[in-house]
Protein backbone atom coordinates (compact mmCIF):
# COMPACT_ATOMS: atom_id res chain seq x y z
CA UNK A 1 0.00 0.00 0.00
CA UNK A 2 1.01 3.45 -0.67
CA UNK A 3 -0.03 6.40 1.37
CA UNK A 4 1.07 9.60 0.12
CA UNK A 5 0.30 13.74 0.71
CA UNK A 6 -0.03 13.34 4.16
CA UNK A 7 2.35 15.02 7.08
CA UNK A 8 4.27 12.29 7.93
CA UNK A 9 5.34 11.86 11.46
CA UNK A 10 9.48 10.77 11.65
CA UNK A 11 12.03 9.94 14.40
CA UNK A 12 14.06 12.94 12.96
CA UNK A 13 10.92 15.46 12.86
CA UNK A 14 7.77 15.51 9.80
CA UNK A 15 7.66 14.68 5.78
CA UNK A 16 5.37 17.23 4.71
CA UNK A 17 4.27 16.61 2.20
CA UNK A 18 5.77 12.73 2.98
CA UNK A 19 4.60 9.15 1.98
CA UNK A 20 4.57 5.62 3.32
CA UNK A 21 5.10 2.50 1.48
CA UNK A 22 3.86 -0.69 3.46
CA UNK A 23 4.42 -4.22 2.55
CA UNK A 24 1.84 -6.53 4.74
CA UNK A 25 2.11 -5.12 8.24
CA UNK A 26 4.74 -3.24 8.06
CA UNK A 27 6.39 0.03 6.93
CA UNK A 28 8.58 -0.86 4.16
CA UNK A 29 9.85 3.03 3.10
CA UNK A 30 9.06 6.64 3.90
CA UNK A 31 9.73 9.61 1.75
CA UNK A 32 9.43 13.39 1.21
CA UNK A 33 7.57 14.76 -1.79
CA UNK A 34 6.30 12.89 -4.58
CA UNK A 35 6.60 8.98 -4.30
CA UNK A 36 6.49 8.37 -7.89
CA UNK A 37 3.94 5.75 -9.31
CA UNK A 38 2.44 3.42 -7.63
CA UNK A 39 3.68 -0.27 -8.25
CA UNK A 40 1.45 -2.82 -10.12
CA UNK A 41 -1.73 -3.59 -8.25
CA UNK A 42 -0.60 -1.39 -5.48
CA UNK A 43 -3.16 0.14 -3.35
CA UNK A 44 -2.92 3.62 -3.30
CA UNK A 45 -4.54 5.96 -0.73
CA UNK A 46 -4.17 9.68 -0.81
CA UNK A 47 -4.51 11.73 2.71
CA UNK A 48 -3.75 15.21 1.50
CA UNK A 49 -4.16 17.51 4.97
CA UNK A 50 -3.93 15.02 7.30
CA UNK A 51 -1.25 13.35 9.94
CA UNK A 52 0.42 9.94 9.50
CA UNK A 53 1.90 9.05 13.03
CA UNK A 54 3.38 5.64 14.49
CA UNK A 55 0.90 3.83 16.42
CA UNK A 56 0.95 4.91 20.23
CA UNK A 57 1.78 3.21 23.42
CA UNK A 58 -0.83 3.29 26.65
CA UNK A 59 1.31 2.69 29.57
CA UNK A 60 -1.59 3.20 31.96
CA UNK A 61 -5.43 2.41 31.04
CA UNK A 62 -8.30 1.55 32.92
CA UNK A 63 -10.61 1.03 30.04
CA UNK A 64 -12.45 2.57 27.16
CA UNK A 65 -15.63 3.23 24.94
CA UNK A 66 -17.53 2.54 28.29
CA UNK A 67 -15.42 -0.67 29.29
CA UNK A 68 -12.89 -1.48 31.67
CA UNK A 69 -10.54 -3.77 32.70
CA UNK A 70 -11.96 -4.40 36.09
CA UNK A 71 -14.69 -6.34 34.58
CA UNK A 72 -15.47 -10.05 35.03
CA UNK A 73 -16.56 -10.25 31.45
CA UNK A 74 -14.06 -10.70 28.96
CA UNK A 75 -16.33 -9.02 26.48
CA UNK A 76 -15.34 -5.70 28.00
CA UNK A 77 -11.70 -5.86 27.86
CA UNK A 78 -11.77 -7.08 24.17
CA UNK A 79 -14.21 -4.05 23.62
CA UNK A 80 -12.19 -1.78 25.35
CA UNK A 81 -9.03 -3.06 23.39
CA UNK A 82 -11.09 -2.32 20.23
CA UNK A 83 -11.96 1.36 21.18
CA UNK A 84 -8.10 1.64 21.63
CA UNK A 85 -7.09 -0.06 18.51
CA UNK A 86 -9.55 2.49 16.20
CA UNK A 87 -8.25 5.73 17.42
CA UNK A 88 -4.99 4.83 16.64
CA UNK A 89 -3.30 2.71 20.09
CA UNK A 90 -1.46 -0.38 18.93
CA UNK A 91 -0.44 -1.77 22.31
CA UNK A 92 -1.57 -0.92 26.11
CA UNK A 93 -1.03 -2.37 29.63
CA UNK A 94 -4.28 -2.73 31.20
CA UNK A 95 -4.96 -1.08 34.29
CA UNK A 96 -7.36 -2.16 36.99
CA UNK A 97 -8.45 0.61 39.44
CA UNK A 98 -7.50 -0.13 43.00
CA UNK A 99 -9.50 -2.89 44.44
CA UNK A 100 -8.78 -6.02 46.97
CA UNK A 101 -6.69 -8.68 45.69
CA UNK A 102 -9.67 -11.28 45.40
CA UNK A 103 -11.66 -9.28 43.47
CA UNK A 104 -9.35 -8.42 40.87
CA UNK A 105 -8.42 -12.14 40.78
């Protein structure tokens, strides 16, 4: 896939206006300006105006979309995990609130 015209969010600072070239689930290249064509039967999606950032990190997180963690359903952690996943979070450490030992068991 091919993502281009976007501001493109780099260790070393932004692309603008940058592109990003993935192969399966990862990031193969990035690049400033114009990419160039697109390769044979290459998707090609063009974000003109908006960001391109690396996925973030939750170190701390009780929940989310009106889930938590402290649930005894497992239904409500996926679902929280989900909310996370579609605003852009790509990995997070759950966090119960305080409670006694048993009932967080």
């Amino acid at each position: 896939m091919l993502i281009s015209g976007a501001t493109v969010f780099v260790t070393t600072g932004t692309l603008s206006p940058g592109w990003v070239r993935t192969h399966g689930d990862l990031v193969a290249d990035v690049g400033i300006g114009d990419p160039g064509c697109a390769r044979p039967g290459e998707e090609t999606i063009v974000l003109q105006g908006h960001l391109v950032t690396p996925g973030l990190v939750d170190i701390h997180c009780h929940g989310g979309g009106g889930t938590s963690f402290d649930s005894r359903d497992p239904q409500e952690a996926l679902s929280a995990a989900a909310f996370h996943r579609r605003h852009g979070t790509t990995r997070l450490w759950a966090s119960p609130v305080s409670a006694p030992a048993d009932d967080l068991a």
